[in-house]
Protein backbone atom coordinates (compact mmCIF):
# COMPACT_ATOMS: atom_id res chain seq x y z
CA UNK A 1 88.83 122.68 74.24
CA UNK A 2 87.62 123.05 70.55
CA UNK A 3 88.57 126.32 68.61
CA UNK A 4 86.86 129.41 69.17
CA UNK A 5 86.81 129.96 65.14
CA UNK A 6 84.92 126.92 64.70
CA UNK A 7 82.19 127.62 66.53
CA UNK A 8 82.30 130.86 64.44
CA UNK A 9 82.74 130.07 61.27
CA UNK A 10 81.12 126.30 61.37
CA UNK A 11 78.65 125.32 64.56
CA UNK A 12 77.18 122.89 62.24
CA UNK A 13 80.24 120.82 62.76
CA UNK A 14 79.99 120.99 66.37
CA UNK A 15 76.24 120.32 66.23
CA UNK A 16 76.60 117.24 64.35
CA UNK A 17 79.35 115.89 67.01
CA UNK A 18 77.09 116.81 69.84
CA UNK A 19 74.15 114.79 68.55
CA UNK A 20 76.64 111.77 67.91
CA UNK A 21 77.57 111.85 71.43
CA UNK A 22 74.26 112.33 72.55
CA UNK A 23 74.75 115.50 73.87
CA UNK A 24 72.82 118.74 73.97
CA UNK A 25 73.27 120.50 70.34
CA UNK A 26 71.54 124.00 72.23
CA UNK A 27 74.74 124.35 73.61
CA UNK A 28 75.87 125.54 70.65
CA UNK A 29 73.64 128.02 69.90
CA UNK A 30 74.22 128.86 74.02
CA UNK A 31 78.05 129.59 73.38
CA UNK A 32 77.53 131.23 70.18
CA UNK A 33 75.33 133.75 71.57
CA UNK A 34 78.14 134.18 74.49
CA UNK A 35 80.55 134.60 71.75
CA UNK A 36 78.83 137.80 70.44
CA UNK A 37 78.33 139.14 73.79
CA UNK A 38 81.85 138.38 74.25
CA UNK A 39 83.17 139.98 71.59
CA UNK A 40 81.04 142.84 72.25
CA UNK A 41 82.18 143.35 75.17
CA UNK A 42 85.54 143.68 74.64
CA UNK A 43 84.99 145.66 71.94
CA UNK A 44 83.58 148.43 73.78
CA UNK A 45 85.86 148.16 76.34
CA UNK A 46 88.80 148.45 73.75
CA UNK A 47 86.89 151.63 72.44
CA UNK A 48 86.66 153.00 75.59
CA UNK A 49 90.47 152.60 76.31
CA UNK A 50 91.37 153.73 73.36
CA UNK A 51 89.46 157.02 73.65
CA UNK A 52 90.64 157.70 77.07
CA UNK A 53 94.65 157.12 75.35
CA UNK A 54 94.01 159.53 73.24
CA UNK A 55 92.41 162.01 75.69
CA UNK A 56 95.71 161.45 77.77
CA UNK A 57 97.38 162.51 74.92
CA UNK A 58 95.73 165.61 74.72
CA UNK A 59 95.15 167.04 77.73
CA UNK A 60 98.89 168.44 78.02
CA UNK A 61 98.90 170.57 74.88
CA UNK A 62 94.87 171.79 76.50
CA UNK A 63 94.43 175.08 78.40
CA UNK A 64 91.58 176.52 79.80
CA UNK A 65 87.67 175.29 78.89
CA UNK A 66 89.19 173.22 76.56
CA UNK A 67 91.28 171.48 79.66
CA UNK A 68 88.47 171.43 81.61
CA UNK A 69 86.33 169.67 79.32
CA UNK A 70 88.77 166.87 78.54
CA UNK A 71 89.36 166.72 81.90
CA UNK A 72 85.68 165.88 82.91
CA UNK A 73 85.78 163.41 79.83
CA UNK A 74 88.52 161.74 81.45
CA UNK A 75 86.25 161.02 84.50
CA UNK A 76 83.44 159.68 82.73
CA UNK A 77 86.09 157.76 80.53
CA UNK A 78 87.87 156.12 83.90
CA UNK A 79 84.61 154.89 84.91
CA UNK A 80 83.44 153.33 81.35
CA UNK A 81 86.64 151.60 81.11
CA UNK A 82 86.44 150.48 84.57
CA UNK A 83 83.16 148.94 83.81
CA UNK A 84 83.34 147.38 80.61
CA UNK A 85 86.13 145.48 81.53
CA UNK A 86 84.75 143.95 84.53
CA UNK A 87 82.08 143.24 82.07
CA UNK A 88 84.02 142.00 79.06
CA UNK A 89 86.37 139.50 82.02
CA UNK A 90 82.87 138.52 82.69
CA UNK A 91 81.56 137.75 79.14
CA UNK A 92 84.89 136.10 78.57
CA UNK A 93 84.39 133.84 81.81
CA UNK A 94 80.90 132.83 80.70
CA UNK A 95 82.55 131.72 76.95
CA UNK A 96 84.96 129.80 78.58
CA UNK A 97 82.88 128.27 80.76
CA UNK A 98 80.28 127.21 77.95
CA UNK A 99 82.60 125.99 76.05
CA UNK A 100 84.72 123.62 78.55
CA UNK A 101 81.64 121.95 78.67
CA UNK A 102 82.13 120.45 74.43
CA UNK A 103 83.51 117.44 74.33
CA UNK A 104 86.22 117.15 71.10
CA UNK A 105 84.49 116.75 67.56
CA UNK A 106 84.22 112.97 66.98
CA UNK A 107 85.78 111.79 63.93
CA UNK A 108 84.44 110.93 60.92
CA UNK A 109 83.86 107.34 60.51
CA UNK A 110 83.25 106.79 64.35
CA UNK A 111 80.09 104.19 65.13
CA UNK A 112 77.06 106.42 66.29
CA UNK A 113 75.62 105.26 69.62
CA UNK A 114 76.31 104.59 73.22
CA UNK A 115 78.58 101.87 75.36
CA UNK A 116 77.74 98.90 73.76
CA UNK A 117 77.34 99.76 70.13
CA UNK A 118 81.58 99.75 69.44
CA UNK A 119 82.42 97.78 66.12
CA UNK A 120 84.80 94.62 66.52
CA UNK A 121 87.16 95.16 64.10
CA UNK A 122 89.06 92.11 64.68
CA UNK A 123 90.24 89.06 66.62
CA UNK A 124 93.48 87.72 67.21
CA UNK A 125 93.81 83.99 68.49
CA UNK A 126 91.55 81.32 69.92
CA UNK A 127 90.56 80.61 72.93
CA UNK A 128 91.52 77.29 74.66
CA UNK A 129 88.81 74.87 74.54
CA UNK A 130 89.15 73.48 77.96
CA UNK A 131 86.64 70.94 78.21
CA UNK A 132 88.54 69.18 75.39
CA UNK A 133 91.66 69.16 77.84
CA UNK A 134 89.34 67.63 80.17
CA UNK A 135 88.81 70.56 82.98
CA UNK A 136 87.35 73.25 84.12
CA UNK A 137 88.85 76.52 84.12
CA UNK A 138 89.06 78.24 87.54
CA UNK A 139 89.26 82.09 87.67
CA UNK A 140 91.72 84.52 88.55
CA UNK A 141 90.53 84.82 92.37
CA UNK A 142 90.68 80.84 93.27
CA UNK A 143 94.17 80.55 90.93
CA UNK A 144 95.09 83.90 92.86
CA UNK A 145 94.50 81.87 95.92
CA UNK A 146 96.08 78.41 95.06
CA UNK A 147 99.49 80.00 94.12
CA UNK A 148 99.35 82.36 96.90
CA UNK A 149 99.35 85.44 94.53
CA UNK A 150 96.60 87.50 96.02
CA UNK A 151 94.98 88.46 98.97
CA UNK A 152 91.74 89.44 98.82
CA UNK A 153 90.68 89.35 102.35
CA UNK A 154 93.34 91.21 103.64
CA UNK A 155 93.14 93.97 101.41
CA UNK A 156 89.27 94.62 101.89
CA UNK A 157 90.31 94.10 105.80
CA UNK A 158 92.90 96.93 105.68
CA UNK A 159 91.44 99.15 103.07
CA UNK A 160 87.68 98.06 102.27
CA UNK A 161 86.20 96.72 99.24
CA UNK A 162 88.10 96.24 95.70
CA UNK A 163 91.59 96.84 97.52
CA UNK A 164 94.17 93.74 97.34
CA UNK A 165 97.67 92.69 98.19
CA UNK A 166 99.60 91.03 95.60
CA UNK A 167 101.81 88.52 97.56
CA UNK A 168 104.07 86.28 96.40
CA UNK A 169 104.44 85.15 92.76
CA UNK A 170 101.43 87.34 92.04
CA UNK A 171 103.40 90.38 92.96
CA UNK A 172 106.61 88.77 90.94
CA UNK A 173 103.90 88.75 88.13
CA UNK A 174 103.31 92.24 88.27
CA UNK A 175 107.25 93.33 88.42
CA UNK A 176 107.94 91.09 85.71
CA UNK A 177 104.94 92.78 83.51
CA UNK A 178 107.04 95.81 84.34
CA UNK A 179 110.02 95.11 83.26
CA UNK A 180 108.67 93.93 80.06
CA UNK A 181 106.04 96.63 79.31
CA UNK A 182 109.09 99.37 80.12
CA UNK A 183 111.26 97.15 78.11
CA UNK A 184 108.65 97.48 75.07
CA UNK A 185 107.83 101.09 75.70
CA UNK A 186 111.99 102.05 75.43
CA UNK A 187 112.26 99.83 72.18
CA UNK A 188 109.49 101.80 70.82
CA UNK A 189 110.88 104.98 71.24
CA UNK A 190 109.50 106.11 74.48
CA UNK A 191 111.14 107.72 77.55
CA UNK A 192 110.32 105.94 80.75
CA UNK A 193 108.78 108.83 83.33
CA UNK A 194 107.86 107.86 86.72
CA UNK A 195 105.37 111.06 87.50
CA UNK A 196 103.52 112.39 90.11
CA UNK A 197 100.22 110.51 91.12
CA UNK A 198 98.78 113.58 93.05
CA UNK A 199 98.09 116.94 90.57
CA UNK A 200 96.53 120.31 91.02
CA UNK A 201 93.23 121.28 89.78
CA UNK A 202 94.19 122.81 86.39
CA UNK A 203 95.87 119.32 85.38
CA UNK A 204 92.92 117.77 85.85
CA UNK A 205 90.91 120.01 84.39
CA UNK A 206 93.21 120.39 81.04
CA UNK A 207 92.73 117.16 80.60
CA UNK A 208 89.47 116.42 80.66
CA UNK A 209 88.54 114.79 83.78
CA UNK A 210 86.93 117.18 86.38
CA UNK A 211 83.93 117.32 83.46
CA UNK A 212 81.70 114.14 82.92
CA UNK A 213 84.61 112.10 84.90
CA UNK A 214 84.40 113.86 87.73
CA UNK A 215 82.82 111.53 89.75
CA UNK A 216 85.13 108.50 89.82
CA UNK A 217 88.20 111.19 90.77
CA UNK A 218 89.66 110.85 94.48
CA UNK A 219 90.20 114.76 95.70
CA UNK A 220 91.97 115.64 98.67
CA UNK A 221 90.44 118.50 100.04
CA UNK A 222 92.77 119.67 102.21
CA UNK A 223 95.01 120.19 99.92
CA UNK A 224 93.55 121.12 96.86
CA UNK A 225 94.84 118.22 94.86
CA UNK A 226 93.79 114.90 92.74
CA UNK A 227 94.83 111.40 93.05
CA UNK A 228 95.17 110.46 89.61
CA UNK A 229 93.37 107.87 87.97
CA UNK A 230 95.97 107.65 85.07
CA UNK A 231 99.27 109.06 84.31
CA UNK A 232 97.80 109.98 81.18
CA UNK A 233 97.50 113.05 83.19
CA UNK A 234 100.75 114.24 84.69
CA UNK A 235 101.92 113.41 81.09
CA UNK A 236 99.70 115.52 79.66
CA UNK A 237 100.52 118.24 81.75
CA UNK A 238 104.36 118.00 81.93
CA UNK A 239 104.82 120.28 78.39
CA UNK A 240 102.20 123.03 79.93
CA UNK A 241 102.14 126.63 78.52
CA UNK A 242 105.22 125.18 77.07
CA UNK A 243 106.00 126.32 72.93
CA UNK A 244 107.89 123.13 71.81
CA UNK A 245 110.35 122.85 69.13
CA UNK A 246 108.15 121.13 65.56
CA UNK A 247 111.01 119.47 64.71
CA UNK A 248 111.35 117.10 67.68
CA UNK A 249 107.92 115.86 67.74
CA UNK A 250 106.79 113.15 68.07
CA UNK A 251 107.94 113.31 72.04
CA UNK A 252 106.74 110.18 73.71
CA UNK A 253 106.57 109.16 77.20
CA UNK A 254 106.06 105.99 78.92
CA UNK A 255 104.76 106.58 82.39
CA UNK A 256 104.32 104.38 85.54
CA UNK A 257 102.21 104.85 88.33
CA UNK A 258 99.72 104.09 90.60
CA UNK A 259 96.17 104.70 89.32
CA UNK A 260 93.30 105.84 91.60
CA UNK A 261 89.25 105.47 90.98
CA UNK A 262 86.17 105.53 93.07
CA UNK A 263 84.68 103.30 90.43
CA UNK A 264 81.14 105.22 91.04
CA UNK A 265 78.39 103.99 89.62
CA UNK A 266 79.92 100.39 89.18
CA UNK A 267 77.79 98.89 92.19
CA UNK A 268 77.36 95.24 91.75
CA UNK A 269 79.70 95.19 88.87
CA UNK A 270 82.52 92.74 89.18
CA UNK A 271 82.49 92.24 92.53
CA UNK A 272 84.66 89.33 92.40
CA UNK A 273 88.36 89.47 92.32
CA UNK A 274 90.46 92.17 90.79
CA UNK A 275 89.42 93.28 87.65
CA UNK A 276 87.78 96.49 88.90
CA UNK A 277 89.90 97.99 91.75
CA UNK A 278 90.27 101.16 93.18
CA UNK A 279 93.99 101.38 92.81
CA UNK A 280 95.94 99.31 90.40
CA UNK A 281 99.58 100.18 88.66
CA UNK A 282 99.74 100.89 85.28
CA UNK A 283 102.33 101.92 82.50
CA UNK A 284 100.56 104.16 79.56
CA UNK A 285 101.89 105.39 76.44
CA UNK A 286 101.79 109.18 75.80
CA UNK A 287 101.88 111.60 72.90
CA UNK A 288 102.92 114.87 71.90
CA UNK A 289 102.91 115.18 67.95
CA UNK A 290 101.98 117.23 64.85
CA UNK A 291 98.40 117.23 64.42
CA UNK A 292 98.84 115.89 60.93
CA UNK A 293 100.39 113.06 62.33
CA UNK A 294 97.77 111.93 64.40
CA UNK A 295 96.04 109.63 62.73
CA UNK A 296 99.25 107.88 61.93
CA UNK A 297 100.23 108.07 65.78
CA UNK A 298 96.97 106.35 66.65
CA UNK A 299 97.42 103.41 64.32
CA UNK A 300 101.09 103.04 66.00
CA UNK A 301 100.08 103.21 69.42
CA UNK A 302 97.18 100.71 69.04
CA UNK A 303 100.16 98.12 67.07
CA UNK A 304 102.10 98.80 69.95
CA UNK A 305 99.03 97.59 72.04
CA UNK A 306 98.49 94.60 69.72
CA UNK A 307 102.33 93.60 69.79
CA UNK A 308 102.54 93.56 73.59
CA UNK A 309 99.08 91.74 74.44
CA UNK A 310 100.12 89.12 71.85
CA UNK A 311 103.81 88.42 73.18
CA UNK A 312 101.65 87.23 76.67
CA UNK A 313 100.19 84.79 74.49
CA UNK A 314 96.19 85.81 74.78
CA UNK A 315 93.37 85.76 72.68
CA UNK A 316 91.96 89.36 72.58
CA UNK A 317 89.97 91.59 70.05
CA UNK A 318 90.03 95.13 68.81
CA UNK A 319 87.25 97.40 69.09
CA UNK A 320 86.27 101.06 67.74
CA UNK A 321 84.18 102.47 70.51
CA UNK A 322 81.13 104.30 69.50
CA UNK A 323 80.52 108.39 69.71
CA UNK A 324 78.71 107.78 73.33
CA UNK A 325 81.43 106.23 74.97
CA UNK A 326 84.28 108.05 74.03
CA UNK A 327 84.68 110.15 77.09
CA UNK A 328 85.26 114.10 76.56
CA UNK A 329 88.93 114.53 75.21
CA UNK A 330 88.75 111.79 72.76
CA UNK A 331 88.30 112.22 69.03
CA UNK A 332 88.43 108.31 68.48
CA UNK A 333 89.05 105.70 70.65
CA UNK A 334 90.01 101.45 70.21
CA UNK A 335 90.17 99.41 72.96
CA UNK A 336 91.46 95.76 73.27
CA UNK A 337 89.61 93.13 74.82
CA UNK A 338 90.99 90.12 76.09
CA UNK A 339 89.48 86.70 76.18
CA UNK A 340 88.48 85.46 80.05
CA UNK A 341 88.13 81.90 80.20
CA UNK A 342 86.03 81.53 83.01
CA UNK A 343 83.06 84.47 82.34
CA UNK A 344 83.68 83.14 78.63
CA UNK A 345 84.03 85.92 77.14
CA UNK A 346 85.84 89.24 76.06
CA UNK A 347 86.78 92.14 78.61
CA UNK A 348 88.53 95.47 78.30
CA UNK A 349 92.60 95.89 79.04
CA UNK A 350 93.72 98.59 76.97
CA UNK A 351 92.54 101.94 75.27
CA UNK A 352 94.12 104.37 73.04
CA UNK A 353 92.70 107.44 72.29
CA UNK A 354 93.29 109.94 69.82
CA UNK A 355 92.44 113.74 71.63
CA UNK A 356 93.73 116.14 68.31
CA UNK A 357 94.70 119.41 69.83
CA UNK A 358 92.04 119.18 72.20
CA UNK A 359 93.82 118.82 75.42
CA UNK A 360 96.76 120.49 73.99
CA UNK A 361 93.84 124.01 73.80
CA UNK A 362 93.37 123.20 77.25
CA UNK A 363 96.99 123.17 78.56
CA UNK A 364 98.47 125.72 76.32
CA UNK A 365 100.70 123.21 74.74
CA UNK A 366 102.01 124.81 71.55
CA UNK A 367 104.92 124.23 69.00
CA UNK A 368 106.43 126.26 66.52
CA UNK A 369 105.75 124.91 62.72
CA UNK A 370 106.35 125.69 59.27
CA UNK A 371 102.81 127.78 59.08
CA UNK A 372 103.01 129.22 62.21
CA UNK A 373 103.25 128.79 66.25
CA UNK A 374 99.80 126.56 67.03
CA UNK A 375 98.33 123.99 69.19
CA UNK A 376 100.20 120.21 69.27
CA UNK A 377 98.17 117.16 68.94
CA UNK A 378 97.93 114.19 72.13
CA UNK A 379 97.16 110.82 72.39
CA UNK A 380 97.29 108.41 75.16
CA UNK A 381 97.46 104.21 75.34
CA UNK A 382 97.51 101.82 77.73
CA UNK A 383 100.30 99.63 77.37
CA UNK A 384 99.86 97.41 81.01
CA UNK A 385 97.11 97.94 83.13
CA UNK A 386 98.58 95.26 85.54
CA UNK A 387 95.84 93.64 87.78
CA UNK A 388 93.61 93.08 84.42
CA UNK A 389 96.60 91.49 82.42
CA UNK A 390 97.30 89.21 85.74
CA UNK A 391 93.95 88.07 85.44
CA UNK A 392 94.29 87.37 81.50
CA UNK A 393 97.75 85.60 82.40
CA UNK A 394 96.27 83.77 85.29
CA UNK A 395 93.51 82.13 83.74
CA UNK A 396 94.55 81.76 79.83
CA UNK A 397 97.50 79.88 80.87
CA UNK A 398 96.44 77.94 83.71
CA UNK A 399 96.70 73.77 84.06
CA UNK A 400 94.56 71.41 85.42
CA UNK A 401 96.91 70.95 88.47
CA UNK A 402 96.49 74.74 89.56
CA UNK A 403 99.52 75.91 88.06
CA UNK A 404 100.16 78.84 85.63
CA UNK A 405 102.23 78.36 82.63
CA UNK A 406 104.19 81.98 82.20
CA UNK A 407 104.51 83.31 78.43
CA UNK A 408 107.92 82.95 77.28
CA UNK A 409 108.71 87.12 77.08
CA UNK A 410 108.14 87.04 80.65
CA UNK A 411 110.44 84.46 81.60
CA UNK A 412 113.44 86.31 81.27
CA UNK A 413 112.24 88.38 84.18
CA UNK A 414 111.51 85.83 86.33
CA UNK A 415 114.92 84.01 86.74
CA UNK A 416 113.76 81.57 83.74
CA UNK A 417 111.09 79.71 85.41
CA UNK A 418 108.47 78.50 82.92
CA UNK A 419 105.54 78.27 85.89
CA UNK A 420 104.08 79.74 89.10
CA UNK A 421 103.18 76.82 90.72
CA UNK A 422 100.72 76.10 93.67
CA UNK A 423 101.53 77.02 97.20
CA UNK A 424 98.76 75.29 98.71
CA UNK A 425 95.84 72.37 97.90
């Protein structure tokens, strides 16, 4: 949630990052209007209570008319107060409502436009040039299927479409991209948190997916709570209407978990193989720091990305998303793309995402500092999102005989083998 004082004493500013997301800039001029009425509101309602204080105060040194007169006052008074606060809780609800609806104020600097207008700010790597090696690269689902690593038929047969098993060496794969991503994570300062994967309403909400998110979020009706589609959000909510101490910030998590999305609106997109699931595992990086650190943070999470996408050994870009496609929390975002030999070209595995105090406003996250107690700033980053790195191992590192060569920082976890080999012709 943005500050209330901004919209006071600047709505240009929020103007300016509505029109570079390409949202509606009236709903500025919508929430500052509830604002006054707001304020208004409780304003008279303060007056009112105030009046009827001092009336209290009175009425035992009163005798006679006098008595009788504050005593009728009193009535009226009871009433008025009754009634302006119902109306100022209402004003207030209206306000809040309004302005849940902003998404944070994009930085400055961030490309204007929509999903496919991010900048590539660079490229790491080159990809294999397999004709020259005198084959054709075959993709993750036939490799999948060679080494016995995953089970597409099965999955769709027990759970519908985009579900999977991982059998096999694929699901070593994923255990050993575990090991290593936690193994990363704790060298980098983080603290390993296996959370919840099923939250209430308000930590969805705090975070910023019940608004344009909404409908890709599994909800379980019955009993009130979310499957969630990152741990990105039981992270963000563990420190809620929490006051944490300044000087132990940065506090960083690493959690794993299961991640859940209806993928709507992605009909006929990637239909083929695992790259767009409704579940997958996944082990993100998570924030809590000074909000003149964030900037700082961002840059370290997205090395952190780098760092771990090049010890796997793949060719992959960086990318600045644009204004449009930042989603509602996010202030800036960079994603990583890696290379995908057989659709020849480069596809999303990570995202970092600098929110400022945004979510923090939302969950009543607060720490103590220097100047005063005030809001903390978040950020979030995928480190592993496993069934797309699988795919990038699978088909960056595969041989002309079917087998998969495994990077060397995974070997370790896998009892020293240096392949996955094929389990049938």
């Amino acid at each position: 949630m943005l500050d209330p004082r901004l919209l006071r004493q600047d709505p240009d500013r929020i103007r300016t990052s509505q029109r570079a997301r390409g949202e509606s800039e009236s709903l500025v001029d919508e929430a500052v209007r509830a604002d006054e009425e707001r304020r208004a509101a409780i304003a008279e309602f303060e007056g009112l209570r105030a009046e009827q204080k001092d009336l209290g105060k009175q009425i035992p040194k009163a005798s006679g008319d006098e008595k009788a007169r504050l005593l009728a006052r009193t009535k009226e008074l009871a009433d008025g107060v009754k009634k302006t606060d119902a109306e100022a809780g209402e004003a207030e609800a209206r306000f809040r409502g309004l302005m849940a609806q902003f998404g944070n104020l994009v930085a400055d600097g961030v490309p204007a436009g929509g999903e496919d207008d991010y900048v590539v700010l660079e490229t790491h790597g080159t990809p294999r040039d397999f004709a020259a090696e005198g084959f054709q690269p075959r993709d993750h689902v036939e490799l999948g299927q060679l080494l016995g690593a995953i089970d597409l038929e099965r999955g769709a047969k027990v759970s519908g479409s985009r579900f999977y098993y991982l059998t096999g060496q694929g699901a070593e794969l994923e255990l050993a991209l575990v090991n290593h991503a936690v193994a990363s994570a704790i060298r980098n300062g983080f603290t390993l948190v296996i959370p919840p994967s099923l939250v209430k309403p308000e930590a969805m909400e705090g975070t910023g997916f019940l608004g344009q998110a909404a409908q890709d979020v599994y909800r379980l009706e019955a009993d009130d709570l979310y499957l969630v589609g990152t741990s990105e959000v039981p992270l963000a909510a563990y420190h809620a209407d929490e006051i944490l101490d300044a000087e132990k910030l940065p506090l960083r998590y690493a959690g794993y978990s299961p991640s859940f999305r209806r993928e709507a609106g992605s009909h006929g997109k990637d239909t083929r193989g695992i790259f767009r699931v409704h579940w997958f595992d996944k082990i993100e990086m998570f924030s809590f720091c000074d909000p003149a650190d964030a900037d700082a943070e961002h840059q370290r999470m997205l090395q952190w990305e780098r760092e771990f996408i090049e010890s796997l050994e793949i060719p992959y870009q960086v990318l600045e998303l644009a204004a449009g496609d930042l989603g509602l929390s996010a202030s800036r975002k960079y994603d990583c793309y890696a290379w995908v030999p057989s659709q020849e070209r480069y596809r999303e595995i990570t995202s970092t995402s600098n929110c400022t105090q945004f979510q923090a406003r939302r969950l009543n996250i607060r720490a103590r500092f220097p100047d005063g107690t005030g809001p903390v700033a978040t950020l979030n980053g995928t480190l592993c999102a496993m069934t797309r790195v699988i795919i990038m191992i699978l088909e960056n590192h595969q041989q002309a005989d079917g087998s998969v060569r495994i990077p060397a920082a995974l070997q370790p976890y896998l009892g020293g083998r240096t392949a996955f080999t094929p389990v049938r012709g």
